[in-house]
PDB file of N, CA and C in Angstrom:
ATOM      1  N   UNK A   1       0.836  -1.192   0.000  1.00  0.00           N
ATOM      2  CA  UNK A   1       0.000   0.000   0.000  1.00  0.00           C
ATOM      3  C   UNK A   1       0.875   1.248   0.000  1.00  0.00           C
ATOM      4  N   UNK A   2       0.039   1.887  -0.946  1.00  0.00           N
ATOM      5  CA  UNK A   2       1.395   3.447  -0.623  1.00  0.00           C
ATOM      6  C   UNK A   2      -0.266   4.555  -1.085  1.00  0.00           C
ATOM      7  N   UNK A   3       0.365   5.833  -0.175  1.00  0.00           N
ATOM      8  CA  UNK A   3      -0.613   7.005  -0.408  1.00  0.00           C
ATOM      9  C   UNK A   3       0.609   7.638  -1.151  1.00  0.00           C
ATOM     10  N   UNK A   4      -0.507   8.384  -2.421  1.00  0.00           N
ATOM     11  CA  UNK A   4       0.565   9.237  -3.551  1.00  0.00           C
ATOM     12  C   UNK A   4       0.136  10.691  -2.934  1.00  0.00           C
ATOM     13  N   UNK A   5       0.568  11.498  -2.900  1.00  0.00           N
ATOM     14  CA  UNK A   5      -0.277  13.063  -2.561  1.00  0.00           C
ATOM     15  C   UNK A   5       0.426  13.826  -3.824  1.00  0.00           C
ATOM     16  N   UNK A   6      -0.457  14.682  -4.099  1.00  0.00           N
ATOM     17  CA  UNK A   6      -0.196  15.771  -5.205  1.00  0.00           C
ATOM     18  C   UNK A   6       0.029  17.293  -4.359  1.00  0.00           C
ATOM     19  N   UNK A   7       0.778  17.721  -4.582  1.00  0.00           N
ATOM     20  CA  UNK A   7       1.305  19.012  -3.782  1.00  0.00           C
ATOM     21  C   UNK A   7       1.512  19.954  -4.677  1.00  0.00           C
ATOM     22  N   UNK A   8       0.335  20.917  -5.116  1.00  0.00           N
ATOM     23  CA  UNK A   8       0.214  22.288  -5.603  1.00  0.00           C
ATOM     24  C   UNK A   8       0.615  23.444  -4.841  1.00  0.00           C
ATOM     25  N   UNK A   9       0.846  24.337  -5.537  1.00  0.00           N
ATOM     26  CA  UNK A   9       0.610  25.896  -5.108  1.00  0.00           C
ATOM     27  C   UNK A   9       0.034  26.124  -4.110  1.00  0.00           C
ATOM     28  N   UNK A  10       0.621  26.997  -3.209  1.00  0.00           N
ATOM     29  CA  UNK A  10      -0.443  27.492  -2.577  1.00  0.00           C
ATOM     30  C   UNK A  10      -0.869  26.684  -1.067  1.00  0.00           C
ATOM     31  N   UNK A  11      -1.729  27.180  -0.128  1.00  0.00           N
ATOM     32  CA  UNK A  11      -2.554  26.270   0.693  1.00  0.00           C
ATOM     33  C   UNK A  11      -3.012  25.250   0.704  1.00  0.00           C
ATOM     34  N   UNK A  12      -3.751  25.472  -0.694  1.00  0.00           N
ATOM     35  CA  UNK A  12      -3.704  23.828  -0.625  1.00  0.00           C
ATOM     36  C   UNK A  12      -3.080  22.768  -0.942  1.00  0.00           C
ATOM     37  N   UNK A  13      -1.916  23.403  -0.852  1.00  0.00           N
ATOM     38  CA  UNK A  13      -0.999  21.972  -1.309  1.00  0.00           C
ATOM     39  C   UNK A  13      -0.314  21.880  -0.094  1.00  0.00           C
ATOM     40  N   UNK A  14       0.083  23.048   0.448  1.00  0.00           N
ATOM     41  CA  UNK A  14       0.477  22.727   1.931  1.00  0.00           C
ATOM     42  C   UNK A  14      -0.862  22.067   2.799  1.00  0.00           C
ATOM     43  N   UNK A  15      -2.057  21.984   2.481  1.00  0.00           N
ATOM     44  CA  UNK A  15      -2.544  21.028   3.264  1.00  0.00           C
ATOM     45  C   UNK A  15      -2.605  19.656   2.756  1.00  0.00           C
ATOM     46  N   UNK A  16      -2.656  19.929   1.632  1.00  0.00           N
ATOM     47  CA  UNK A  16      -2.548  18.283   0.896  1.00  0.00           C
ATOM     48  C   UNK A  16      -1.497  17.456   1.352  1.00  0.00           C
ATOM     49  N   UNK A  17      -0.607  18.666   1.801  1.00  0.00           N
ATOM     50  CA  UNK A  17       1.168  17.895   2.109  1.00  0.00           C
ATOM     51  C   UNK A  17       0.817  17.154   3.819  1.00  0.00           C
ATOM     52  N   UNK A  18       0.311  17.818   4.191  1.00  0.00           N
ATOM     53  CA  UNK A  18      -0.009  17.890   5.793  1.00  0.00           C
ATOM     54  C   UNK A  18      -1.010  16.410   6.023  1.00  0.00           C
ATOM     55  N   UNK A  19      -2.200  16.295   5.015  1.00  0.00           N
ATOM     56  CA  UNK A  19      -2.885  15.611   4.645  1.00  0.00           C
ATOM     57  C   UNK A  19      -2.246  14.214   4.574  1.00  0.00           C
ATOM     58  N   UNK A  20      -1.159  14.261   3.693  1.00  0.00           N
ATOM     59  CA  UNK A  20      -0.735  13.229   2.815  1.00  0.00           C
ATOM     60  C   UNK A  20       0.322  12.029   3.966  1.00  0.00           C
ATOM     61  N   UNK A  21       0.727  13.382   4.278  1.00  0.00           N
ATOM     62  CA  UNK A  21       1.768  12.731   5.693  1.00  0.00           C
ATOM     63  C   UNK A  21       1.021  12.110   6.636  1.00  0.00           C
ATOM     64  N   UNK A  22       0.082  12.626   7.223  1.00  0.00           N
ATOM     65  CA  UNK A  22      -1.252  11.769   8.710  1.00  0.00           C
ATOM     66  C   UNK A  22      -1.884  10.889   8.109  1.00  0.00           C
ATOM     67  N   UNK A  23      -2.301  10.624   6.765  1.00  0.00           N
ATOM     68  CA  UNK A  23      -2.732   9.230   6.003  1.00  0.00           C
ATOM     69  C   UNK A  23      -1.612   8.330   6.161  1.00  0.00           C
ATOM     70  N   UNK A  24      -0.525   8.813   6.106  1.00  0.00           N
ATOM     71  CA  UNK A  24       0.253   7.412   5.755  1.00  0.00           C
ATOM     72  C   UNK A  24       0.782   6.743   7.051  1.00  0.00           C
ATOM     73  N   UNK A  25       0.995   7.496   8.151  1.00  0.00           N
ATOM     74  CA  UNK A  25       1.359   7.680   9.398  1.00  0.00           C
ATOM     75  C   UNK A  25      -0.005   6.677   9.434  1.00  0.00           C
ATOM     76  N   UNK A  26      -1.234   6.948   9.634  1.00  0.00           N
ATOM     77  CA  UNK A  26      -2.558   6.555  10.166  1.00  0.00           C
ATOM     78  C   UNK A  26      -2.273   4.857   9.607  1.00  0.00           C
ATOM     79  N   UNK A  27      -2.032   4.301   8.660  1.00  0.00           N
ATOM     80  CA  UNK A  27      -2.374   2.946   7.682  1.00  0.00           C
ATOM     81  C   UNK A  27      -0.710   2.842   7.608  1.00  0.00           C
ATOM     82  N   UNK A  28      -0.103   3.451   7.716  1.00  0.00           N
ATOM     83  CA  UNK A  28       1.269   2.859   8.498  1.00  0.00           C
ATOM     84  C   UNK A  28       2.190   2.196   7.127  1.00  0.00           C
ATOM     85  N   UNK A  29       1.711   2.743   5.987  1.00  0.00           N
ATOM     86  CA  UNK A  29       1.850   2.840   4.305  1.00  0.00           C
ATOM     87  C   UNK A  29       3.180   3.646   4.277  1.00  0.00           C
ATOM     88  N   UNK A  30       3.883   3.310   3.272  1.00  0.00           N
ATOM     89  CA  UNK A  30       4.428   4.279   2.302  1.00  0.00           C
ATOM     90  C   UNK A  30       4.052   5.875   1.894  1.00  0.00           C
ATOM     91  N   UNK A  31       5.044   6.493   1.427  1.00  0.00           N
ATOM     92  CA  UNK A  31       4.220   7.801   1.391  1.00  0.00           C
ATOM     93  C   UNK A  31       5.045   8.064  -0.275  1.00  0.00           C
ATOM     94  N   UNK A  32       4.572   8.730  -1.336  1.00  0.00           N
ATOM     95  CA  UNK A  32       4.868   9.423  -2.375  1.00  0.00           C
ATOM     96  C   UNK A  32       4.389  10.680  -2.619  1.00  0.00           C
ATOM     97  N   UNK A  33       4.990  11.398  -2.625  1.00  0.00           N
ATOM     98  CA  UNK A  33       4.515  13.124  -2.728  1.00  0.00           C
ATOM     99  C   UNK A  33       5.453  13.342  -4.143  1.00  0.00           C
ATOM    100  N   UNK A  34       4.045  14.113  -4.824  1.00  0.00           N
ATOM    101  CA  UNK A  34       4.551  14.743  -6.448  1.00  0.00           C
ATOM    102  C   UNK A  34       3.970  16.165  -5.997  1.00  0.00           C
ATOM    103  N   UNK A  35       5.533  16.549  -6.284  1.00  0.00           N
ATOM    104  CA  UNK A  35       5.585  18.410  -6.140  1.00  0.00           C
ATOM    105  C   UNK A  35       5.259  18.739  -7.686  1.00  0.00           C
ATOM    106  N   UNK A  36       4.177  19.630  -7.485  1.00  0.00           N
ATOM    107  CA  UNK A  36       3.683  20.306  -8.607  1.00  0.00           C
ATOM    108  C   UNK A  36       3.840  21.790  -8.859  1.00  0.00           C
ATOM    109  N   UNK A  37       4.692  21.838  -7.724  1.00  0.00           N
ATOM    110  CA  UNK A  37       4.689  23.283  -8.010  1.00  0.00           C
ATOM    111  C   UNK A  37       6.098  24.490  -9.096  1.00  0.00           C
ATOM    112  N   UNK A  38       6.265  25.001  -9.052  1.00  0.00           N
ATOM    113  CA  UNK A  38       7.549  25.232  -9.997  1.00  0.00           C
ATOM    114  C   UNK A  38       8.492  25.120  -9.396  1.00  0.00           C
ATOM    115  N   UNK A  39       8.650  25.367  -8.081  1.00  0.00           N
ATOM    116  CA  UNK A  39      10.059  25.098  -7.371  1.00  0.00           C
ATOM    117  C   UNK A  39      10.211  23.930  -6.380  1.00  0.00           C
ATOM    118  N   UNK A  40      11.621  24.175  -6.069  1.00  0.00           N
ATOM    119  CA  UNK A  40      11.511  22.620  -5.319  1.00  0.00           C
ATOM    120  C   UNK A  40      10.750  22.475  -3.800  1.00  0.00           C
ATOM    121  N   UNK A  41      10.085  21.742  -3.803  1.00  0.00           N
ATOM    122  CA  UNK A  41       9.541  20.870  -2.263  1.00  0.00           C
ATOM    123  C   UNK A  41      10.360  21.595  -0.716  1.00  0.00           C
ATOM    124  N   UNK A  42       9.421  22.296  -0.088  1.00  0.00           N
ATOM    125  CA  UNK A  42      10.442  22.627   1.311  1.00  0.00           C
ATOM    126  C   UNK A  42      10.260  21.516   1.865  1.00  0.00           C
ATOM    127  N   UNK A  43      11.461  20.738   2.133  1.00  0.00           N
ATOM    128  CA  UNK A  43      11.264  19.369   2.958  1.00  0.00           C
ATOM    129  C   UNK A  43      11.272  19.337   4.197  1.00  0.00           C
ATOM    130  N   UNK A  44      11.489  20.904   4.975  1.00  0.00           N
ATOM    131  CA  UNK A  44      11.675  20.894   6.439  1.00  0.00           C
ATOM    132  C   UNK A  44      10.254  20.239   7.014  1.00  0.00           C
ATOM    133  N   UNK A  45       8.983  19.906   6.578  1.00  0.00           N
ATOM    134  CA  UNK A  45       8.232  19.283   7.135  1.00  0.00           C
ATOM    135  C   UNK A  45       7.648  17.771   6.534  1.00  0.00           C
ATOM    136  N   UNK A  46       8.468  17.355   5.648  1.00  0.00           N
ATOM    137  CA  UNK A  46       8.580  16.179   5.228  1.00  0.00           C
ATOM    138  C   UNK A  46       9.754  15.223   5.703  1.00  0.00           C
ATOM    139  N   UNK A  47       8.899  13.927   6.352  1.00  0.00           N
ATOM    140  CA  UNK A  47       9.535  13.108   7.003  1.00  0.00           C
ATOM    141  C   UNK A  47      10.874  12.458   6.541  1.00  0.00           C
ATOM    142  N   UNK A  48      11.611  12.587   7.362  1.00  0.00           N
ATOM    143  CA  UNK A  48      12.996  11.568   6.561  1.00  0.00           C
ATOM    144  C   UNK A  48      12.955  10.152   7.028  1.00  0.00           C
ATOM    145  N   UNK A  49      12.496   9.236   5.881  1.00  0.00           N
ATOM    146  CA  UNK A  49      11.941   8.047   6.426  1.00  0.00           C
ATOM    147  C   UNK A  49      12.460   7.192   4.989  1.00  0.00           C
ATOM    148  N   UNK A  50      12.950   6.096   5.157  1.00  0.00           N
ATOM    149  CA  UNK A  50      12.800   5.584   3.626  1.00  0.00           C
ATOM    150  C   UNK A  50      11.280   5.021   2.735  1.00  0.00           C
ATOM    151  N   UNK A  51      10.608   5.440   3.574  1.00  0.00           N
ATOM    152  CA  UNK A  51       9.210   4.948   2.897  1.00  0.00           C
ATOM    153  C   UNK A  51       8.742   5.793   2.348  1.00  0.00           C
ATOM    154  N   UNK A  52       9.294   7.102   2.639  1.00  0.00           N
ATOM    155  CA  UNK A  52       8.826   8.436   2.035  1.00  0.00           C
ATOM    156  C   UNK A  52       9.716   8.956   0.555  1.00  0.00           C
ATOM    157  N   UNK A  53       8.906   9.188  -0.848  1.00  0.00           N
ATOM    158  CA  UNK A  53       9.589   9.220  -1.653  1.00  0.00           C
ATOM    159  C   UNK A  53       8.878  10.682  -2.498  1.00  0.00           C
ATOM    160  N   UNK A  54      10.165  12.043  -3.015  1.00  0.00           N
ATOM    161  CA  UNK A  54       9.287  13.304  -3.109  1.00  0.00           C
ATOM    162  C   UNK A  54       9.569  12.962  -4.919  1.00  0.00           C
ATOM    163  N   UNK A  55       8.684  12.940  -5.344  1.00  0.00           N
ATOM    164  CA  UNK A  55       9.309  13.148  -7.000  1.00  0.00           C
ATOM    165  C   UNK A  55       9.225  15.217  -7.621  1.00  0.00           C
ATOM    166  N   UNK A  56      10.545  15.325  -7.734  1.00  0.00           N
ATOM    167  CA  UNK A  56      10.085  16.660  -8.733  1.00  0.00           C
ATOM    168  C   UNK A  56       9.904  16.576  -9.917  1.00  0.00           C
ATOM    169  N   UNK A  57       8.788  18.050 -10.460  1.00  0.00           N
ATOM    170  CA  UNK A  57       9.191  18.221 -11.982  1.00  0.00           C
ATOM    171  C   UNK A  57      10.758  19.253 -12.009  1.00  0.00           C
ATOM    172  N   UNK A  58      10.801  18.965 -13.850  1.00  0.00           N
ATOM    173  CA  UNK A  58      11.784  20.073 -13.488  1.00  0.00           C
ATOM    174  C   UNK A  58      11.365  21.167 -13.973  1.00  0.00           C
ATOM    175  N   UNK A  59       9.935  21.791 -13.706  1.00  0.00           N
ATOM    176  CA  UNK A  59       9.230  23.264 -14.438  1.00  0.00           C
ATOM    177  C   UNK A  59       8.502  23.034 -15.144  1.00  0.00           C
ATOM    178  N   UNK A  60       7.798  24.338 -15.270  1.00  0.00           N
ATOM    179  CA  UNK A  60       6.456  24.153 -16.409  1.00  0.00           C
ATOM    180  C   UNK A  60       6.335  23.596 -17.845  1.00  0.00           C
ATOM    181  N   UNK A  61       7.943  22.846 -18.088  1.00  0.00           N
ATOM    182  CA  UNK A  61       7.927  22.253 -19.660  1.00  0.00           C
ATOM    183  C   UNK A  61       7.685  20.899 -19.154  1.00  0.00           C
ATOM    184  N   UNK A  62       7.812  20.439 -17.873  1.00  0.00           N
ATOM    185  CA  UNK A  62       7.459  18.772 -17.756  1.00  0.00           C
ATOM    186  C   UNK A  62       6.560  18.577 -17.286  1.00  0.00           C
ATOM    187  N   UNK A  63       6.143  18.015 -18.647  1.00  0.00           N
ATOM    188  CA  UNK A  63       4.192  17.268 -18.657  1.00  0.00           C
ATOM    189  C   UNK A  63       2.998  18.380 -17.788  1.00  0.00           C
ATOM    190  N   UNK A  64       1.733  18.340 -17.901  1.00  0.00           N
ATOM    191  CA  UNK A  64       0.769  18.528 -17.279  1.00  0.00           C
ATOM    192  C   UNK A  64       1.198  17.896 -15.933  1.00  0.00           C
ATOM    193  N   UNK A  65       0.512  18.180 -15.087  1.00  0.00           N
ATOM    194  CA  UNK A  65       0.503  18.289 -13.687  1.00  0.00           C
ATOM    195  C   UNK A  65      -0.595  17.198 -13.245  1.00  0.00           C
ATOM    196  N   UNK A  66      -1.369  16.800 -14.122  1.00  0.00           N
ATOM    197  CA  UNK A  66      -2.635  15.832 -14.135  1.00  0.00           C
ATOM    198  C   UNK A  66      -1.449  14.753 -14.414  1.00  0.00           C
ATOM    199  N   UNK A  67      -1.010  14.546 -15.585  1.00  0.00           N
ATOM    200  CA  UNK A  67      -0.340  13.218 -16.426  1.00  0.00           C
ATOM    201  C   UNK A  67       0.689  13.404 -15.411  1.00  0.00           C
ATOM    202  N   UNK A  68       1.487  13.935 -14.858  1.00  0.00           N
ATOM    203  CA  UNK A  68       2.601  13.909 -13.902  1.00  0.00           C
ATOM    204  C   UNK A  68       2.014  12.999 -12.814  1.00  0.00           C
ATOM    205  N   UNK A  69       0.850  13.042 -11.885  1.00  0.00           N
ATOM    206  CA  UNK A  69       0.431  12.617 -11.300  1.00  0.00           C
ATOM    207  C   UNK A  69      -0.294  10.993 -11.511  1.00  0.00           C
ATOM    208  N   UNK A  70      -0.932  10.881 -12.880  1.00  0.00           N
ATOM    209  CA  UNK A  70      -1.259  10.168 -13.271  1.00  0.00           C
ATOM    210  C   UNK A  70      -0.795   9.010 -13.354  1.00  0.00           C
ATOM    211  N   UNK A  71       0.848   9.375 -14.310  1.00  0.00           N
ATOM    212  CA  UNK A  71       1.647   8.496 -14.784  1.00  0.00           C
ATOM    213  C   UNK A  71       2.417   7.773 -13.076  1.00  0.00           C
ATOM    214  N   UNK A  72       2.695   8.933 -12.107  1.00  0.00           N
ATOM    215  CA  UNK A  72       3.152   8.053 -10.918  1.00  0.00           C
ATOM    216  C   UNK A  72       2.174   6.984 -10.188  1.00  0.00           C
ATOM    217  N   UNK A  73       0.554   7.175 -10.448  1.00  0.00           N
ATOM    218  CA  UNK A  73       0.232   6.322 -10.333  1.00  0.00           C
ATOM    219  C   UNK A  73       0.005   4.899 -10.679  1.00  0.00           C
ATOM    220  N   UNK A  74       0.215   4.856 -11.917  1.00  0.00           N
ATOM    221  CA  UNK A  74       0.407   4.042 -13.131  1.00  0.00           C
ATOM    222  C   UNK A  74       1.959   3.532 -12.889  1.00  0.00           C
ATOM    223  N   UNK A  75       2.935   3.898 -12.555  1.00  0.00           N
ATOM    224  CA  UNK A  75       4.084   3.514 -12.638  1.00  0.00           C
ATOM    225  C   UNK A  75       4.575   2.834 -11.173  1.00  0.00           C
ATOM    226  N   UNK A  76       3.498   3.364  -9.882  1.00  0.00           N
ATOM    227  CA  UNK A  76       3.777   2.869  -8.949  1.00  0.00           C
ATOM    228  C   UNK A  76       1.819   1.733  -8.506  1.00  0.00           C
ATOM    229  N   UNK A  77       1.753   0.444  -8.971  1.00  0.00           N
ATOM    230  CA  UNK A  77       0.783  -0.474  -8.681  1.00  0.00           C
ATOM    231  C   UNK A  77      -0.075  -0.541  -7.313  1.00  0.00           C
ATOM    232  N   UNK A  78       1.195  -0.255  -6.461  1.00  0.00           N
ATOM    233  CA  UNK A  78       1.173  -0.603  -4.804  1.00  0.00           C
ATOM    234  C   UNK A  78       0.143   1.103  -4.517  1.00  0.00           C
ATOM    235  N   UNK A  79       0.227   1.753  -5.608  1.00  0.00           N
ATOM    236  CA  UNK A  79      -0.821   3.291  -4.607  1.00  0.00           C
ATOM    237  C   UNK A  79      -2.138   2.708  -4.527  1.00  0.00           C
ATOM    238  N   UNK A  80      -2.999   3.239  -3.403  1.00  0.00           N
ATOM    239  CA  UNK A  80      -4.011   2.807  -2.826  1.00  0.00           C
ATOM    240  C   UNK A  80      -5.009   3.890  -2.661  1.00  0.00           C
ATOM    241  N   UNK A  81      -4.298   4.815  -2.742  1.00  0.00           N
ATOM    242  CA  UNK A  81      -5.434   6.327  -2.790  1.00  0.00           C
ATOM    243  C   UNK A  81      -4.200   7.712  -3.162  1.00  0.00           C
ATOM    244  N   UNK A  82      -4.583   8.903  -3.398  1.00  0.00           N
ATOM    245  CA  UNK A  82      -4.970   9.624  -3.959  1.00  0.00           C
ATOM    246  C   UNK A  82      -4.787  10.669  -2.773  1.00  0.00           C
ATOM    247  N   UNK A  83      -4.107  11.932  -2.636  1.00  0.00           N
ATOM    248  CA  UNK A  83      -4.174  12.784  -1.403  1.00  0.00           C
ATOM    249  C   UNK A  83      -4.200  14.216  -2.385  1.00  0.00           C
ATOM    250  N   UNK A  84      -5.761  14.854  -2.029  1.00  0.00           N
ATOM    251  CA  UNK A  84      -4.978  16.584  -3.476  1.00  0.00           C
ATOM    252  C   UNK A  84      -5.625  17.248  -2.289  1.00  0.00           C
ATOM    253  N   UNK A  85      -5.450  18.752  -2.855  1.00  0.00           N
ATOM    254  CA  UNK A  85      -6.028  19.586  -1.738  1.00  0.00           C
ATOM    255  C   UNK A  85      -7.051  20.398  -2.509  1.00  0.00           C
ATOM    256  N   UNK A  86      -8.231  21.172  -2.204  1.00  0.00           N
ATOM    257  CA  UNK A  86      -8.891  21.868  -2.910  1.00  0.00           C
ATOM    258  C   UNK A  86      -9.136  22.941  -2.454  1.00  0.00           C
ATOM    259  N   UNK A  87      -9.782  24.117  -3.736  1.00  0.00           N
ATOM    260  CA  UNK A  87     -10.078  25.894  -3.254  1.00  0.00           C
ATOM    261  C   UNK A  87     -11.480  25.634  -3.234  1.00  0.00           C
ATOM    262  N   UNK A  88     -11.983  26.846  -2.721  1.00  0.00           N
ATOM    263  CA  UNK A  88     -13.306  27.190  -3.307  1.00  0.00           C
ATOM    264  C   UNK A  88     -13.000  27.848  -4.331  1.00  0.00           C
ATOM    265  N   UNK A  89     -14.100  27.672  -5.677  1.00  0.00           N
ATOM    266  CA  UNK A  89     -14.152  28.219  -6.769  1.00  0.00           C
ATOM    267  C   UNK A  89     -15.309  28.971  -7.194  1.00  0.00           C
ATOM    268  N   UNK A  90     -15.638  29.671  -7.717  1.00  0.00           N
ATOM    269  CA  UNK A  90     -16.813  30.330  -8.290  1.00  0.00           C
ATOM    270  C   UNK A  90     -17.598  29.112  -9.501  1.00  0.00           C
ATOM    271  N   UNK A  91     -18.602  29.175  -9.596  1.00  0.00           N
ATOM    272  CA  UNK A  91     -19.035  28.593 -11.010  1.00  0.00           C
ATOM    273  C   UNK A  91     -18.539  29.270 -12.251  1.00  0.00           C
ATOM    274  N   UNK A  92     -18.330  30.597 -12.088  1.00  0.00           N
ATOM    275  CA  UNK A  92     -17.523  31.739 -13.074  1.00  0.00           C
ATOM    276  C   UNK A  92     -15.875  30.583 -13.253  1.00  0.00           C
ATOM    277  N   UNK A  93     -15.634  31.164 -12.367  1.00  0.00           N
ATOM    278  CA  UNK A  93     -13.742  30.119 -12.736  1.00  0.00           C
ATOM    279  C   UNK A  93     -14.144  28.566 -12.906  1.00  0.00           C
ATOM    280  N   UNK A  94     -15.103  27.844 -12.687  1.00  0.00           N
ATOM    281  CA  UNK A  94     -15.018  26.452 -12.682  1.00  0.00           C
ATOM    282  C   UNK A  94     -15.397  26.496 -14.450  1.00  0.00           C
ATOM    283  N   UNK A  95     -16.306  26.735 -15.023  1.00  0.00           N
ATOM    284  CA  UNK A  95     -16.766  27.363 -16.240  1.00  0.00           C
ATOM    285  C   UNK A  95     -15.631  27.611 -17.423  1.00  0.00           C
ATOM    286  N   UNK A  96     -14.407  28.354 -17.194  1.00  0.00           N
ATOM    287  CA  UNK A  96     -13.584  29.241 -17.602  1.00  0.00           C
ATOM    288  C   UNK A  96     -12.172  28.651 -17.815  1.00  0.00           C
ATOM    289  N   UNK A  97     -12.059  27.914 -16.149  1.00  0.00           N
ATOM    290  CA  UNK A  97     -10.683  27.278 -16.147  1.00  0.00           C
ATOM    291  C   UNK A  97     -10.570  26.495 -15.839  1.00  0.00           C
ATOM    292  N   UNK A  98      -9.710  25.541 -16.079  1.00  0.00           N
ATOM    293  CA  UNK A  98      -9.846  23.772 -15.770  1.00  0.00           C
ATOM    294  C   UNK A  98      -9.058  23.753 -14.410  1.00  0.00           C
ATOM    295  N   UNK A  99      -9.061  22.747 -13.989  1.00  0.00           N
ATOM    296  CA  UNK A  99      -8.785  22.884 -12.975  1.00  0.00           C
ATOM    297  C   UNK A  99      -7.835  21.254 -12.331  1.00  0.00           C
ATOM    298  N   UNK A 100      -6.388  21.164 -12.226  1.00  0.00           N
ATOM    299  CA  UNK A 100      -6.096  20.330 -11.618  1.00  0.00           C
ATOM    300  C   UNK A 100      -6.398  19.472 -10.870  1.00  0.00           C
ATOM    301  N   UNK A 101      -7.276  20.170  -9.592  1.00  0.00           N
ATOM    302  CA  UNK A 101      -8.054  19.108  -8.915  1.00  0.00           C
ATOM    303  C   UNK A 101      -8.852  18.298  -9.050  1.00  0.00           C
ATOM    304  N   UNK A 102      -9.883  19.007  -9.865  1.00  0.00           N
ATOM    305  CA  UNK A 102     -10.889  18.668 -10.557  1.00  0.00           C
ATOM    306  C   UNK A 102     -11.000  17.517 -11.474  1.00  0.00           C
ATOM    307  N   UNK A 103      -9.893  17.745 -12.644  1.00  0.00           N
ATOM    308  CA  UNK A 103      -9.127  16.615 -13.564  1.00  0.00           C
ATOM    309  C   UNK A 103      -8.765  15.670 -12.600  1.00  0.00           C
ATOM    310  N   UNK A 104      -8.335  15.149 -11.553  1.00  0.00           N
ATOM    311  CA  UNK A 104      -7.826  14.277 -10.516  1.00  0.00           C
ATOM    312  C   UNK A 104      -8.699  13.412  -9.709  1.00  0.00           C
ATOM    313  N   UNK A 105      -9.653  14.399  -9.836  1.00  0.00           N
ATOM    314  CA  UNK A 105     -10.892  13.647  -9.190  1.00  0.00           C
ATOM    315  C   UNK A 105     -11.977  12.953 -10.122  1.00  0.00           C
ATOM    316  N   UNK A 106     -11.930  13.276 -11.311  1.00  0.00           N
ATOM    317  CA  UNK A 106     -12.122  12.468 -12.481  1.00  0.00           C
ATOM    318  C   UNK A 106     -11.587  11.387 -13.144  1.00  0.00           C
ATOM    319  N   UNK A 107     -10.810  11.916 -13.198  1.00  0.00           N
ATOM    320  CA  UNK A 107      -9.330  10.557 -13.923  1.00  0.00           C
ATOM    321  C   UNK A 107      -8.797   9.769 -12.915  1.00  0.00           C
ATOM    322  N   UNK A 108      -8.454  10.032 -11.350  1.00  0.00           N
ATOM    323  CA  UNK A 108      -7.313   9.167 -10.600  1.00  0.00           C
ATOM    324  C   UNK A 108      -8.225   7.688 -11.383  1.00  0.00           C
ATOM    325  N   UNK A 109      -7.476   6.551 -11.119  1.00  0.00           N
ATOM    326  CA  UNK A 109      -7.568   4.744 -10.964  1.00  0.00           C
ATOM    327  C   UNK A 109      -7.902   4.763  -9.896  1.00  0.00           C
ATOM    328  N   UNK A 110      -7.439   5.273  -8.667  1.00  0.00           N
ATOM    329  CA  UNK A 110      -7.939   5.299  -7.118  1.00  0.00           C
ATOM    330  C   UNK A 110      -8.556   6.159  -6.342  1.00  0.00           C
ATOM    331  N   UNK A 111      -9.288   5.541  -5.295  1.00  0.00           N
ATOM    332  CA  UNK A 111      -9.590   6.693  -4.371  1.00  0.00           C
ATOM    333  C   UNK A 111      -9.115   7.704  -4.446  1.00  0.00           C
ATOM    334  N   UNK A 112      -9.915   8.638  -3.729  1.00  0.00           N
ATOM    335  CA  UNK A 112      -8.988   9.712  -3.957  1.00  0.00           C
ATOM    336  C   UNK A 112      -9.962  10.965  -2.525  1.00  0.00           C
ATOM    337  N   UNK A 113      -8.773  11.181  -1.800  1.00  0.00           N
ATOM    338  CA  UNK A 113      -8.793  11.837  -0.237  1.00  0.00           C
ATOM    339  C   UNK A 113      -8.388  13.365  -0.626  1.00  0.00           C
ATOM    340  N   UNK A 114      -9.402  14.139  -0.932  1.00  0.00           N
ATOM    341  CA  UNK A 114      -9.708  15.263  -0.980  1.00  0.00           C
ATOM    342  C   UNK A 114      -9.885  15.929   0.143  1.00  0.00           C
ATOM    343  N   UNK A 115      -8.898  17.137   0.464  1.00  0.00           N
ATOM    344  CA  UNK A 115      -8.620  18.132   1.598  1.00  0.00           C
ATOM    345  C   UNK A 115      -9.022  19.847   1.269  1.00  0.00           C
ATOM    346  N   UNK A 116      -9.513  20.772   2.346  1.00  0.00           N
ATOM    347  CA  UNK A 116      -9.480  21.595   1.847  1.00  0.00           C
ATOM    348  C   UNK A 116      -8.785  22.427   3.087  1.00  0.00           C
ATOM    349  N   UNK A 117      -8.343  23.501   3.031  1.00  0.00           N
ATOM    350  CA  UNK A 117      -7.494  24.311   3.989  1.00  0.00           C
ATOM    351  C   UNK A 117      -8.332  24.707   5.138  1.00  0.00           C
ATOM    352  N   UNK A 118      -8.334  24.924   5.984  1.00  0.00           N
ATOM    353  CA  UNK A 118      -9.366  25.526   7.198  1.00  0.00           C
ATOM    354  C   UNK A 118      -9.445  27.235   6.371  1.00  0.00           C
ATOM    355  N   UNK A 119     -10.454  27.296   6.596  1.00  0.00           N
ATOM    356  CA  UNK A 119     -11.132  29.246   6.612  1.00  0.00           C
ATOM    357  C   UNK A 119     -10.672  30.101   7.197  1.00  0.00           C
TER     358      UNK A 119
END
């Protein structure tokens, strides 16, 4: 068993990160975190564990952020769920702009443990 977490921009990826870590801790799993964001992963709150594995991109020329995620699921059998974080959106922006999370919660193969930031 392994939990994959997707780690965006922003809050919610720092909760997704936060998220991703107490799932795996909880089921006592593996952990895989895909940094999506343009720069690298602050690891000061990511565990140093060998079960814990961070994949980077290297910037906005490698792959979509959906297929980045996708393909680690596909490439790793043993994932069991799915960790993203979500905004509130308007129906205006949901309408307008696609949306990472959104695509993830459509497409994952697995479960998938949807977080949103406290208010």
């Amino acid at each position: 068993m392994t939990v994959l977490t997707a780690i965006a921009e922003g809050r919610e990826g720092d909760h997704a990160l936060t998220a991703g870590i107490a799932e795996a801790r909880l089921l006592g799993t593996d952990l895989v975190l895909v940094n999506l964001r343009l720069s690298a992963l602050d690891r000061s709150g990511v565990p140093e564990d060998p079960r814990t594995t961070v994949v980077e991109r290297s910037g906005p020329g490698d792959r979509d952020p959906v297929d980045a995620v996708l393909d680690e699921i596909e490439a790793r059998p043993d994932v069991d769920r799915l960790v993203i974080g979500l905004r509130r959106r308007s129906p205006v922006g949901k309408a307008l702009l696609g949306s990472v999370s959104q695509r993830l919660l459509l497409e994952s193969p697995v479960p998938v443990v949807a977080v949103k930031p406290p208010a």
